[in-house]
C-alpha atoms as a PDB file:
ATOM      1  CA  UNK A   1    -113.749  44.650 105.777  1.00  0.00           C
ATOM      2  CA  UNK A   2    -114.829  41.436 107.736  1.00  0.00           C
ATOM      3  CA  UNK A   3    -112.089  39.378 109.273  1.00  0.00           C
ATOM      4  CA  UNK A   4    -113.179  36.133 108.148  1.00  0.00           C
ATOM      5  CA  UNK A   5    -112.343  37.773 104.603  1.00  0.00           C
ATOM      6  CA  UNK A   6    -109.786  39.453 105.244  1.00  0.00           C
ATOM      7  CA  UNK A   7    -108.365  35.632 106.436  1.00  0.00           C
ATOM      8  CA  UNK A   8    -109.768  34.407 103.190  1.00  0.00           C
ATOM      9  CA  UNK A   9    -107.598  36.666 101.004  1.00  0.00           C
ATOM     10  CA  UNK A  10    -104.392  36.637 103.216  1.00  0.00           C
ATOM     11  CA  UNK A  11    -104.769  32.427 102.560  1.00  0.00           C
ATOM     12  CA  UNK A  12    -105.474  32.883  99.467  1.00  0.00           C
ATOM     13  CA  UNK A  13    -102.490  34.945  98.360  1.00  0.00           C
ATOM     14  CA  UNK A  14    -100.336  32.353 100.476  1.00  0.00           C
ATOM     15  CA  UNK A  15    -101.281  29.226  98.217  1.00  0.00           C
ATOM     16  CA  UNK A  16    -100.790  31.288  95.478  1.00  0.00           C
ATOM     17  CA  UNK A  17     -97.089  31.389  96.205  1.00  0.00           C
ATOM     18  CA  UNK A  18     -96.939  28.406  97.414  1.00  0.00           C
ATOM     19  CA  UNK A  19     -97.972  27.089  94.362  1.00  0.00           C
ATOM     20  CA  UNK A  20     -95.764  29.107  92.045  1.00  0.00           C
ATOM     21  CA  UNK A  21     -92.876  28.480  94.020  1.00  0.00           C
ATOM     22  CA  UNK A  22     -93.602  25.225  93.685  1.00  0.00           C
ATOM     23  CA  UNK A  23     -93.972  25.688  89.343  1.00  0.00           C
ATOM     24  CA  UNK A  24     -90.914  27.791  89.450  1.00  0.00           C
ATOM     25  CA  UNK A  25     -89.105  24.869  92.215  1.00  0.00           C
ATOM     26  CA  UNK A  26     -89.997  21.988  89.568  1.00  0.00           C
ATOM     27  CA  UNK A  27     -89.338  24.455  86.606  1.00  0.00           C
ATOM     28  CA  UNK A  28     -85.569  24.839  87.923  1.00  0.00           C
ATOM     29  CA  UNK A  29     -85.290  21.371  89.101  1.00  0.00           C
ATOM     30  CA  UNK A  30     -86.412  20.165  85.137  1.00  0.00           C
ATOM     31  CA  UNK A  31     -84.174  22.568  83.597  1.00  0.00           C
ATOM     32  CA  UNK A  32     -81.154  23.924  85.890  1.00  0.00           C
ATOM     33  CA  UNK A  33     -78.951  21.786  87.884  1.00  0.00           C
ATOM     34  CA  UNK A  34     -78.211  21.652  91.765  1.00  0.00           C
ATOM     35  CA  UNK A  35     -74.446  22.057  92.776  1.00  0.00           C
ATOM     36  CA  UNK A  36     -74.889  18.801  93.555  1.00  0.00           C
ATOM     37  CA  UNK A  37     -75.588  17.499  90.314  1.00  0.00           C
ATOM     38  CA  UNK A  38     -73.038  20.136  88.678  1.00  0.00           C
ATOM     39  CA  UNK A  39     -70.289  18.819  90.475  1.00  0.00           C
ATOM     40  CA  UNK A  40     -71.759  14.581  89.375  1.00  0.00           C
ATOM     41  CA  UNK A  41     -71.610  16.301  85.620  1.00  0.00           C
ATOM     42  CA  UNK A  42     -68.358  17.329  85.537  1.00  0.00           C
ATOM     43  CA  UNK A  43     -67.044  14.028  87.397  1.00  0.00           C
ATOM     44  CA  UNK A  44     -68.708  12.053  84.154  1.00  0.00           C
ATOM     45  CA  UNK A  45     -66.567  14.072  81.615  1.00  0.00           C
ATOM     46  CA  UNK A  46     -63.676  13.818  83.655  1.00  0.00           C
ATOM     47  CA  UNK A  47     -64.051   9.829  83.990  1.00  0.00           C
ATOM     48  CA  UNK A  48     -65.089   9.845  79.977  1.00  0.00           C
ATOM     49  CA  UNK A  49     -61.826  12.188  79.197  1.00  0.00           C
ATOM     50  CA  UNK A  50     -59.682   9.800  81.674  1.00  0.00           C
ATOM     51  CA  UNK A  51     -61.260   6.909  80.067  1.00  0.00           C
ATOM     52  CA  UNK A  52     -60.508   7.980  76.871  1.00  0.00           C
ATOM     53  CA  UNK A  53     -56.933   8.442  77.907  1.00  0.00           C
ATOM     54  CA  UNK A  54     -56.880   4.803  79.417  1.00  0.00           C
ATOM     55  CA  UNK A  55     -58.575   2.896  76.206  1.00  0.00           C
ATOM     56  CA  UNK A  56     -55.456   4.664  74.230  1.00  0.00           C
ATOM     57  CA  UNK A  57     -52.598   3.940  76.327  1.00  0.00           C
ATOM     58  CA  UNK A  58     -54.238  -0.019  76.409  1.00  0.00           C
ATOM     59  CA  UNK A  59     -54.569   0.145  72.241  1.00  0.00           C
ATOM     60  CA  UNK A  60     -50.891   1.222  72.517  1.00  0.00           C
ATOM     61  CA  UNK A  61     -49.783  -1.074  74.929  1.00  0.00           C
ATOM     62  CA  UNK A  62     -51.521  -3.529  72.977  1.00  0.00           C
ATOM     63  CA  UNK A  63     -49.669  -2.839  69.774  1.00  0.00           C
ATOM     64  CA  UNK A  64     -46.219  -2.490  71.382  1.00  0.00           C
ATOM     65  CA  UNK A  65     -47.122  -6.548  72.477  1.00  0.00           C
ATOM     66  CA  UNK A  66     -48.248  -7.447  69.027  1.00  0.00           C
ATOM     67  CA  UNK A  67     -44.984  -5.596  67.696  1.00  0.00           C
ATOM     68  CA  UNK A  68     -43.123  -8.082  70.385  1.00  0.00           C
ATOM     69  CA  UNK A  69     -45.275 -11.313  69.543  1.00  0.00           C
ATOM     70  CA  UNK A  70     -44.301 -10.560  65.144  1.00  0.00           C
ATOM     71  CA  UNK A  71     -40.872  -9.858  66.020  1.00  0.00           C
ATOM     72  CA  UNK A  72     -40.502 -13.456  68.095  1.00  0.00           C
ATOM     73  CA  UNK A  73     -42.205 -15.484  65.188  1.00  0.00           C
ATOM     74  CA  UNK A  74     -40.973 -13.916  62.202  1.00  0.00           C
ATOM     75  CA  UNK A  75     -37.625 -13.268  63.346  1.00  0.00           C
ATOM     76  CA  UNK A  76     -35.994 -14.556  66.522  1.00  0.00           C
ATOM     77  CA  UNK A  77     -37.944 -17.958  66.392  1.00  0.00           C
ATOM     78  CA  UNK A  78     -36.629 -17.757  62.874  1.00  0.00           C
ATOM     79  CA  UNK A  79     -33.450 -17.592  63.802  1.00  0.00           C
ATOM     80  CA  UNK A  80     -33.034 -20.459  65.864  1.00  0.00           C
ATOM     81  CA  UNK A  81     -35.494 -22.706  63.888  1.00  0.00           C
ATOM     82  CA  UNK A  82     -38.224 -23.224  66.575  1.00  0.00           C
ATOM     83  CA  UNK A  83     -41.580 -23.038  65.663  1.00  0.00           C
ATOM     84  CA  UNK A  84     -43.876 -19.802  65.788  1.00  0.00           C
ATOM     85  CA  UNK A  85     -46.464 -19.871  69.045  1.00  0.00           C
ATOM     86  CA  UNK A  86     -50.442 -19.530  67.575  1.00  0.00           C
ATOM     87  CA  UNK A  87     -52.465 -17.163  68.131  1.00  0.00           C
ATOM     88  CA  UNK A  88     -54.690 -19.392  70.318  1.00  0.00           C
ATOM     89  CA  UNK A  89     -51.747 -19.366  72.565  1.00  0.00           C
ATOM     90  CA  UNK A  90     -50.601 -15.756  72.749  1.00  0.00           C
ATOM     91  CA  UNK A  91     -54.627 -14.513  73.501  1.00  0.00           C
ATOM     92  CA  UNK A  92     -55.329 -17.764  75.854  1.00  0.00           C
ATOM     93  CA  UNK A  93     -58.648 -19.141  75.538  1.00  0.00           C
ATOM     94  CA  UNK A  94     -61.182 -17.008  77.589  1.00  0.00           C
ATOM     95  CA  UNK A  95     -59.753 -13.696  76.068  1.00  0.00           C
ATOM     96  CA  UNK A  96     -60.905 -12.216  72.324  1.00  0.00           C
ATOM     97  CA  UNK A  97     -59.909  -8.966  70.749  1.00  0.00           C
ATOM     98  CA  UNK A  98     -62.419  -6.317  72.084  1.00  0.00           C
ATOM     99  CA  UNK A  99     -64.593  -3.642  70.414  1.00  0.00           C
ATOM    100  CA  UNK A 100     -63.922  -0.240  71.470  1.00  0.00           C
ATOM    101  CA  UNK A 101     -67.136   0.707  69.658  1.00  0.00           C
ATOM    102  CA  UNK A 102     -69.120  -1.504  72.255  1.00  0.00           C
ATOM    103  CA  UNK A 103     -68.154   0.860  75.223  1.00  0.00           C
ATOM    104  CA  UNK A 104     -69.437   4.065  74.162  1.00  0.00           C
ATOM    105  CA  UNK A 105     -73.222   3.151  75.410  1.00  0.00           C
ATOM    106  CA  UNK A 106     -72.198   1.113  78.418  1.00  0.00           C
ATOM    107  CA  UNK A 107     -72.458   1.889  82.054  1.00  0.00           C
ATOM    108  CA  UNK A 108     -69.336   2.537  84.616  1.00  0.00           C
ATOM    109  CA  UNK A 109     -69.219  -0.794  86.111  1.00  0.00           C
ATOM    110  CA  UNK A 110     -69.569  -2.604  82.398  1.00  0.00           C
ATOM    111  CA  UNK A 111     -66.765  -0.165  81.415  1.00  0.00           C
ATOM    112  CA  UNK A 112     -64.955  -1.308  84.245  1.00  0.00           C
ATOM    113  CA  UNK A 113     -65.228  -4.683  83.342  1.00  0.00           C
ATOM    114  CA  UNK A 114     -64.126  -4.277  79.821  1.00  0.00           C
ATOM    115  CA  UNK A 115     -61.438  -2.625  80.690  1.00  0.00           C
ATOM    116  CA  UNK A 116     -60.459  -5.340  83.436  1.00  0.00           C
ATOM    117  CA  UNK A 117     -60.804  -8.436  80.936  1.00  0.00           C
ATOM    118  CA  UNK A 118     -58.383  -5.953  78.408  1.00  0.00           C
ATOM    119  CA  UNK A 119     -55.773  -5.610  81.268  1.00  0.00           C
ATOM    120  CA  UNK A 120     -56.208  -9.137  81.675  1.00  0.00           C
ATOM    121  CA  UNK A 121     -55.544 -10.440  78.172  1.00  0.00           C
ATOM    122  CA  UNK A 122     -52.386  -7.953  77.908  1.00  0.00           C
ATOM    123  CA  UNK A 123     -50.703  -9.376  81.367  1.00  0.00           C
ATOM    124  CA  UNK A 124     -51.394 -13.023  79.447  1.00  0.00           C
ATOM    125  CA  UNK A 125     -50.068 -12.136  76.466  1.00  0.00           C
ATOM    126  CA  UNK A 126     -46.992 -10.420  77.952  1.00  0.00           C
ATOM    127  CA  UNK A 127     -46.741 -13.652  80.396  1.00  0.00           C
ATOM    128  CA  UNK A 128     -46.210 -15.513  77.224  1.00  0.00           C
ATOM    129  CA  UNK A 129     -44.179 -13.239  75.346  1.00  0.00           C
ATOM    130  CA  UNK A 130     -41.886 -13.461  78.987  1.00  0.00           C
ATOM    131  CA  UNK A 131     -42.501 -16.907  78.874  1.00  0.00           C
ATOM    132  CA  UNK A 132     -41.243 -17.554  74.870  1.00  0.00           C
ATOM    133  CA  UNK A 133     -38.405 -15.131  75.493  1.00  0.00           C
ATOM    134  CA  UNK A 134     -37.132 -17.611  78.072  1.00  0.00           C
ATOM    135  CA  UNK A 135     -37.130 -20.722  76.161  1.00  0.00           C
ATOM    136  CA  UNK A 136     -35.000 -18.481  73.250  1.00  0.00           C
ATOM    137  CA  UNK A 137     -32.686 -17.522  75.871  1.00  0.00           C
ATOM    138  CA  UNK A 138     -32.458 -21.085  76.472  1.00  0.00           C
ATOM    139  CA  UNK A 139     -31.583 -22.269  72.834  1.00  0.00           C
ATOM    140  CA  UNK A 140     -28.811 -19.120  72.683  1.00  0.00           C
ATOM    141  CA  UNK A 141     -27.303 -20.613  75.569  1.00  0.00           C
ATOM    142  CA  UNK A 142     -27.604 -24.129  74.020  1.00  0.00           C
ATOM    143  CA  UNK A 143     -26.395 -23.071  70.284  1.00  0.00           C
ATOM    144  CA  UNK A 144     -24.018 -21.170  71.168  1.00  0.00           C
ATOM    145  CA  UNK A 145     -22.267 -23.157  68.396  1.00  0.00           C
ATOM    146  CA  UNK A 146     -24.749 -22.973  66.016  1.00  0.00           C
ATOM    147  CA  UNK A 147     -24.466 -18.821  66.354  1.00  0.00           C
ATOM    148  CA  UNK A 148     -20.716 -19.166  65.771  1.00  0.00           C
ATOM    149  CA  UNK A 149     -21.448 -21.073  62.706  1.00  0.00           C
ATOM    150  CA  UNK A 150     -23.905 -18.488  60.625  1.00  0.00           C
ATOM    151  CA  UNK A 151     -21.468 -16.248  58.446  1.00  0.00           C
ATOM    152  CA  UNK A 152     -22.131 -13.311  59.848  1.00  0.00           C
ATOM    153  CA  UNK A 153     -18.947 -10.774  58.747  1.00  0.00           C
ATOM    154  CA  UNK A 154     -17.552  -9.440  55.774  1.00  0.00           C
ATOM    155  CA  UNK A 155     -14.333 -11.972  54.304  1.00  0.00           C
ATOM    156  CA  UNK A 156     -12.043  -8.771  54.078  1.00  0.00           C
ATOM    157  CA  UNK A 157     -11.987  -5.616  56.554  1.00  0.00           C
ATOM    158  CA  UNK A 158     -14.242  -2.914  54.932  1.00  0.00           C
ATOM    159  CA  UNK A 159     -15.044  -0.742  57.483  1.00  0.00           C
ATOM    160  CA  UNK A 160     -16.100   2.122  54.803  1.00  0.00           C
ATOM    161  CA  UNK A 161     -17.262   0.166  52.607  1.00  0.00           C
ATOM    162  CA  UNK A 162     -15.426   1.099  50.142  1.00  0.00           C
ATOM    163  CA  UNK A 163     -14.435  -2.496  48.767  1.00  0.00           C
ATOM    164  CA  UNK A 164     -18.011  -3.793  47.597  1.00  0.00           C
ATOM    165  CA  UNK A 165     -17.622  -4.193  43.931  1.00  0.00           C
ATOM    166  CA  UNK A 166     -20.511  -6.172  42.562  1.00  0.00           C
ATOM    167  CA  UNK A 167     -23.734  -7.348  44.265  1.00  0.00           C
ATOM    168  CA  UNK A 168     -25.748 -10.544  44.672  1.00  0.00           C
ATOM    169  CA  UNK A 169     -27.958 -10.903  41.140  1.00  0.00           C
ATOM    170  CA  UNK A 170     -28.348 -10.470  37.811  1.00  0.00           C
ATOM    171  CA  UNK A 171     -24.436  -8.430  36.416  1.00  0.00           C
ATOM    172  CA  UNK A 172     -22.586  -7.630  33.615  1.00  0.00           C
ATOM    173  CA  UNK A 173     -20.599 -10.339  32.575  1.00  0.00           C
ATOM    174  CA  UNK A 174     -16.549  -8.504  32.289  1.00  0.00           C
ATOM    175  CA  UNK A 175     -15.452 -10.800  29.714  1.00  0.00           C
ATOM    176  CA  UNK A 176     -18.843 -11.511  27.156  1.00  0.00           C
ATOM    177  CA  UNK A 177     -20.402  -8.286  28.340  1.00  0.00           C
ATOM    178  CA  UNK A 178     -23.981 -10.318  29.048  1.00  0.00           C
ATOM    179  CA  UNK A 179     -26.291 -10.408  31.558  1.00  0.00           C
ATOM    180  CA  UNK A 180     -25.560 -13.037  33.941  1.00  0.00           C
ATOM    181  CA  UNK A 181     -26.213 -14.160  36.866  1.00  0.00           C
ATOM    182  CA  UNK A 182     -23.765 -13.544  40.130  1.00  0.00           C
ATOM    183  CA  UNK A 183     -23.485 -15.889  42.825  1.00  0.00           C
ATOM    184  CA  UNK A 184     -22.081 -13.501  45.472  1.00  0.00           C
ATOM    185  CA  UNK A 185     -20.572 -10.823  46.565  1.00  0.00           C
ATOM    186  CA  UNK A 186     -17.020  -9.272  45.367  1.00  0.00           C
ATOM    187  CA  UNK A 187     -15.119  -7.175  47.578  1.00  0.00           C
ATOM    188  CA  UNK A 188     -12.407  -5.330  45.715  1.00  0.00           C
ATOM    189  CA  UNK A 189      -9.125  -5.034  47.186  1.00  0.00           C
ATOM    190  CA  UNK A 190      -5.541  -4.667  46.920  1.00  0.00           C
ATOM    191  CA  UNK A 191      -2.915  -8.176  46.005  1.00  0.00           C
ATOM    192  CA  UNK A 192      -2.459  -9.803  49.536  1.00  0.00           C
ATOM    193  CA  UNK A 193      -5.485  -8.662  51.725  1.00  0.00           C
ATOM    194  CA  UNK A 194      -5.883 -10.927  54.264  1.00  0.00           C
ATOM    195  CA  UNK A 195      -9.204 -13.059  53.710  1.00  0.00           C
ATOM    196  CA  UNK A 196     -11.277 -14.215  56.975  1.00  0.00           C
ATOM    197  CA  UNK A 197     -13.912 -16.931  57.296  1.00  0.00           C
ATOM    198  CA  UNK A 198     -16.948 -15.988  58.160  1.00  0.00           C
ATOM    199  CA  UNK A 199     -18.035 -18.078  60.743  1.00  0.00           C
ATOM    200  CA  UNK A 200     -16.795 -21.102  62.563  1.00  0.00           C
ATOM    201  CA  UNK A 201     -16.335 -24.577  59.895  1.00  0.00           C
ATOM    202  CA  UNK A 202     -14.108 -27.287  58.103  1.00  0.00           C
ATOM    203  CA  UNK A 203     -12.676 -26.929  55.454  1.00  0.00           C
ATOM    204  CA  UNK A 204     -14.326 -28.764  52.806  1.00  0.00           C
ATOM    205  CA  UNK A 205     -12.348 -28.030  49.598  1.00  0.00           C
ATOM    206  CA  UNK A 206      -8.979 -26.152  49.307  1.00  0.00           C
ATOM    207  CA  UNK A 207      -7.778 -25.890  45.768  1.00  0.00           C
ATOM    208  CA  UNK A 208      -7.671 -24.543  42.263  1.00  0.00           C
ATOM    209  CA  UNK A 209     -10.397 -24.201  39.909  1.00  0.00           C
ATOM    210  CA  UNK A 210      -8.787 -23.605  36.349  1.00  0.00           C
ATOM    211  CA  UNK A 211     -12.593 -22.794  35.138  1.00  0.00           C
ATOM    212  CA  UNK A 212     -13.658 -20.022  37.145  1.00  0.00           C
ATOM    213  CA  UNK A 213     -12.947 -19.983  40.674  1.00  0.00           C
ATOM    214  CA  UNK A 214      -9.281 -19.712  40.358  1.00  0.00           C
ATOM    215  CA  UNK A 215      -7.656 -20.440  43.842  1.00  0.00           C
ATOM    216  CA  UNK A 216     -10.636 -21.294  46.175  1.00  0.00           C
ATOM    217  CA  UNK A 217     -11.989 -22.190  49.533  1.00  0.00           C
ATOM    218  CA  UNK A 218     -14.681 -23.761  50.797  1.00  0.00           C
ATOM    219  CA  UNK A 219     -15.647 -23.955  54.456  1.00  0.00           C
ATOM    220  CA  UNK A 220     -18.679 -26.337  55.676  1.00  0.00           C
ATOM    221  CA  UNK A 221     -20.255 -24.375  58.781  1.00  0.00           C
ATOM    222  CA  UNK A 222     -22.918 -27.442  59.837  1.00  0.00           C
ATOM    223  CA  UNK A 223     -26.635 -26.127  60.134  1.00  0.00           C
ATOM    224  CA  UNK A 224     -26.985 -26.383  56.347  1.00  0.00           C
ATOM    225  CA  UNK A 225     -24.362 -23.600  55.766  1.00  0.00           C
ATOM    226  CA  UNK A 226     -21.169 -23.264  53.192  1.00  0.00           C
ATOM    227  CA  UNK A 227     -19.039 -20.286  52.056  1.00  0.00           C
ATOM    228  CA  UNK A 228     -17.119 -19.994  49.091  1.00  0.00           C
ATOM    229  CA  UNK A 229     -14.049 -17.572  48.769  1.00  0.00           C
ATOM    230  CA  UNK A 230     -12.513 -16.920  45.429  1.00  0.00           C
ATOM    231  CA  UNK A 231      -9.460 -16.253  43.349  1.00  0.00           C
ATOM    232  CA  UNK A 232      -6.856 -15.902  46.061  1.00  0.00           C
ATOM    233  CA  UNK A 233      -3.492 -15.200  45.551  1.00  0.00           C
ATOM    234  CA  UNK A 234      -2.611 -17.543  47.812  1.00  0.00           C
ATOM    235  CA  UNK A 235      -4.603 -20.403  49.726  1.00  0.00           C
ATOM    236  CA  UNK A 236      -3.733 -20.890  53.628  1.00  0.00           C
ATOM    237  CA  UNK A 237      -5.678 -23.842  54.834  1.00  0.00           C
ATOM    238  CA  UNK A 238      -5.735 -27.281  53.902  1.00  0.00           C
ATOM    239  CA  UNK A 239      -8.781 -29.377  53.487  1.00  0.00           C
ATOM    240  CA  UNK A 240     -10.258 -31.115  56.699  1.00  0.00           C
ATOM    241  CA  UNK A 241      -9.008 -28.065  59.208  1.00  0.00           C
ATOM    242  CA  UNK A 242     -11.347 -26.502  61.577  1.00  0.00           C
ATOM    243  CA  UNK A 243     -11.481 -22.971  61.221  1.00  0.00           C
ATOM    244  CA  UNK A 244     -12.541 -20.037  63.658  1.00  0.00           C
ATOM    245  CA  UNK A 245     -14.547 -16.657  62.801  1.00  0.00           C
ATOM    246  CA  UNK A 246     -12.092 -14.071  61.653  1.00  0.00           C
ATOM    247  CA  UNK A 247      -8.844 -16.676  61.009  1.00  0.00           C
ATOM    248  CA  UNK A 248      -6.691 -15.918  58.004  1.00  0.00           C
ATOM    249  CA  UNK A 249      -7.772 -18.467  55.411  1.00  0.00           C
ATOM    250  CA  UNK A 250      -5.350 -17.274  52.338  1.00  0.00           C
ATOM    251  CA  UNK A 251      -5.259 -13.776  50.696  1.00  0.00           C
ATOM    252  CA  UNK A 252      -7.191 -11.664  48.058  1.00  0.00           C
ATOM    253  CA  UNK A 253      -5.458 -12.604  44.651  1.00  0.00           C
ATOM    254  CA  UNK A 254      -6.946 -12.605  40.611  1.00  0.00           C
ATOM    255  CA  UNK A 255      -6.927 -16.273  39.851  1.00  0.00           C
ATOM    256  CA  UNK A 256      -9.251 -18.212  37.974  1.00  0.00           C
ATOM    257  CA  UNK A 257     -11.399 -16.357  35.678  1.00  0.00           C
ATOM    258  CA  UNK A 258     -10.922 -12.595  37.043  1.00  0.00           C
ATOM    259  CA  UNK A 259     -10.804  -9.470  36.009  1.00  0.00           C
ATOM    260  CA  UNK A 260      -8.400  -7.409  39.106  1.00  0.00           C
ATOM    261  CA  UNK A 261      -7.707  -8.121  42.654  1.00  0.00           C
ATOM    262  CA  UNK A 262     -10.509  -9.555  44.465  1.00  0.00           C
ATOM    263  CA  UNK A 263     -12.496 -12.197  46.325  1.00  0.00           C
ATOM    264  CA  UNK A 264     -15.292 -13.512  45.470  1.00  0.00           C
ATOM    265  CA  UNK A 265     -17.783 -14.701  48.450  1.00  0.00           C
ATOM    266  CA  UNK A 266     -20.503 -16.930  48.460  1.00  0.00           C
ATOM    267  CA  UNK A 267     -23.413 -18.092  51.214  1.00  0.00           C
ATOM    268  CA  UNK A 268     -24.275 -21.551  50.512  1.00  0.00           C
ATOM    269  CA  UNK A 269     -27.714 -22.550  52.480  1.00  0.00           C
ATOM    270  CA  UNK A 270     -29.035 -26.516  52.387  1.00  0.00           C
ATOM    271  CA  UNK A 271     -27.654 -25.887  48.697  1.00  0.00           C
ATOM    272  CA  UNK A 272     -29.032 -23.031  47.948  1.00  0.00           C
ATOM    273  CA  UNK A 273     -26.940 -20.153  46.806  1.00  0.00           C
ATOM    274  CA  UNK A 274     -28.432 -17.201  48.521  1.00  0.00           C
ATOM    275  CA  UNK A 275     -27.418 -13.079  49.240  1.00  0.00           C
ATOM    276  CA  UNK A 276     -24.390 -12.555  51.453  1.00  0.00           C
ATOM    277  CA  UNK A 277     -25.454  -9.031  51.921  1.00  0.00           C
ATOM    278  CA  UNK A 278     -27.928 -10.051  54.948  1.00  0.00           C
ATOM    279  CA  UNK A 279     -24.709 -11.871  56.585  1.00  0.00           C
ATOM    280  CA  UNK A 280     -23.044  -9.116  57.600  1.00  0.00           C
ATOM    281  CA  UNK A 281     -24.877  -8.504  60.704  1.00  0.00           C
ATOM    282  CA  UNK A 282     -21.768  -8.309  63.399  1.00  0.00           C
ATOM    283  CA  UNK A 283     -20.044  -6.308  61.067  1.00  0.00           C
ATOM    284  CA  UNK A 284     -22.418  -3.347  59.973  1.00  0.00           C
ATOM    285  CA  UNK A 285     -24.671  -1.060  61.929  1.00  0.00           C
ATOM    286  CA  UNK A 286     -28.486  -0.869  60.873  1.00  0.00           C
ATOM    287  CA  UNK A 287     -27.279   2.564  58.805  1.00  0.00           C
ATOM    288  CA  UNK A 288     -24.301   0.752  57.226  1.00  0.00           C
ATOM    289  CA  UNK A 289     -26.718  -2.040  56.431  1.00  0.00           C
ATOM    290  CA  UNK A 290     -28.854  -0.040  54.598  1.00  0.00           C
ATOM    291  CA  UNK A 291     -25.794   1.364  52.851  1.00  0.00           C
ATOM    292  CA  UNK A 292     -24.212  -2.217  51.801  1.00  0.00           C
ATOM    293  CA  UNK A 293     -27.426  -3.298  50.521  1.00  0.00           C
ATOM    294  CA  UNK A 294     -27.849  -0.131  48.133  1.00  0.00           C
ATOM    295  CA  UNK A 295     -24.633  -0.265  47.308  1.00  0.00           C
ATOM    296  CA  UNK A 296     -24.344  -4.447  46.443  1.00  0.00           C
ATOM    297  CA  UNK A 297     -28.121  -3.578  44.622  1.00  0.00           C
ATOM    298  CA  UNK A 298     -26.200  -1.482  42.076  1.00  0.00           C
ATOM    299  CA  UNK A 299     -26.469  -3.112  38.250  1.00  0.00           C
ATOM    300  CA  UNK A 300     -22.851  -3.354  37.310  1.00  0.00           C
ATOM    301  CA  UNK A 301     -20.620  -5.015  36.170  1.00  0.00           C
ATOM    302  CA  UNK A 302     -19.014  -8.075  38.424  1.00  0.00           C
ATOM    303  CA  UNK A 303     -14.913  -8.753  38.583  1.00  0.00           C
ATOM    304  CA  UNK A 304     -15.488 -12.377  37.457  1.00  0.00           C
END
């Protein structure tokens, strides 16, 4: 066979394979990945899985704040009177809730940036949450007296209990047997128990009420608040005396219209007559609150 042919087919055969390899090159390039690009793969669902992870922990961390910003308006600012901080406020102007939907077709560095602005809005918000805790560490330190001067435990010593008699509401009248409403609480206990005010006050009336009350007291606290303690045996204040938290103000007696041994206890606010039950709160655990309230809830009949 010639040379020049035999060169012919050895060239030939070479950009054969060249050619293939080159199909079969593309072909694996189109279809299978490098190590290269294996390893960039598995970095993406490890950044998606750790991203995942970080958009929860910020939801979380979002709600725990929100829990914090309801508590401070609805209760502590309640408290002390001061008025709830806006929304407006709490999320500052430049930052707005965010969408998680949004980030599912967004790059890294927009995902990034999302994320940032999130951060962002949470440090605010917990800079103002810091910032309104201050100022109501500021009025406990300045009402100090005005703390001292919310009922806030039981007239007699009832650890167990065991003396709540009849509830705040609608009763059983123990004389006409009707429905009627009751004022307050009664705490049932033995001739002589020692009856406490509730909170720092004056003593605005001291005397006997042939109608119903029997032998009473009344203690002004300021801020809008009274307390009323009924049918004592005996009364040991007089009217005009400033009284302290937990001082002996007479003893637990049936005077007045009564049915047994007992005091009856009022919470007077700006007039209104209103539960004691939610008074008790130096007194009573959060399980022994739940208790009182079930128990004072009970449709019975009342001692007076």
């Amino acid at each position: 066979m010639p040379l020049h042919t035999r060169l012919l087919r050895i060239l030939g055969f070479l950009s054969a394979a060249l050619v293939s390899a080159a199909i079969i090159v593309g072909i694996a390039f189109r279809f299978l990945d490098s190590p290269k690009e294996k390893k960039m793969r598995q970095d993406v669902v490890t950044m998606q899985e750790k991203y995942l992870l970080l958009q929860k922990q910020i939801e979380s961390l979002s709600d725990d704040v929100s829990d914090l910003e309801q508590r401070d308006n609805d209760i502590y600012r309640s408290i002390f009177e001061a008025a709830p901080l806006p929304d407006s406020v709490r999320l500052g102007k430049e930052y707005s809730q965010v969408d998680w939907e949004q980030y599912k077709f967004k790059n890294t560095n927009e995902l990034i940036d999302e994320v940032g602005k999130e951060i962002a809005s949470l440090k605010h918000r917990i800079s103002t949450q810091k910032n309104s805790f201050d100022t109501l560490k500021n009025l406990v330190q300045s009402k100090e007296e005005m703390l001292a001067s919310i009922p806030a435990i039981q007239p007699v010593s009832d650890k167990t209990l065991d003396h709540v008699a009849s509830g705040f509401g609608y009763r059983i009248d123990p004389i006409y047997k009707t429905p009627k409403m009751h004022t307050g609480l009664d705490f049932a206990a033995a001739m002589g128990t020692p009856i406490y005010a509730t909170a720092n006050g004056v003593v605005e009336d001291a005397s006997f009420d042939e109608g119903g009350y029997g032998n009473h007291v009344i203690l002004n606290h300021g801020y809008g608040y009274e307390t009323l303690y009924g049918h004592m045996v005996r009364i040991k204040v007089r009217r005009g005396e400033k009284i302290k938290r937990g001082q002996v103000i007479g003893w637990v007696g049936s005077t007045g219209k009564s049915t047994g041994p007992h005091v009856h206890y009022e919470v007077i606010r700006n007039g209104q007559k209103i539960n004691p039950v939610h008074f008790f709160f130096n007194d009573l655990s959060p399980t022994d609150y739940e208790r009182i309230v079930k128990i004072a809830a009970a449709s019975n009949q009342s001692f007076d």
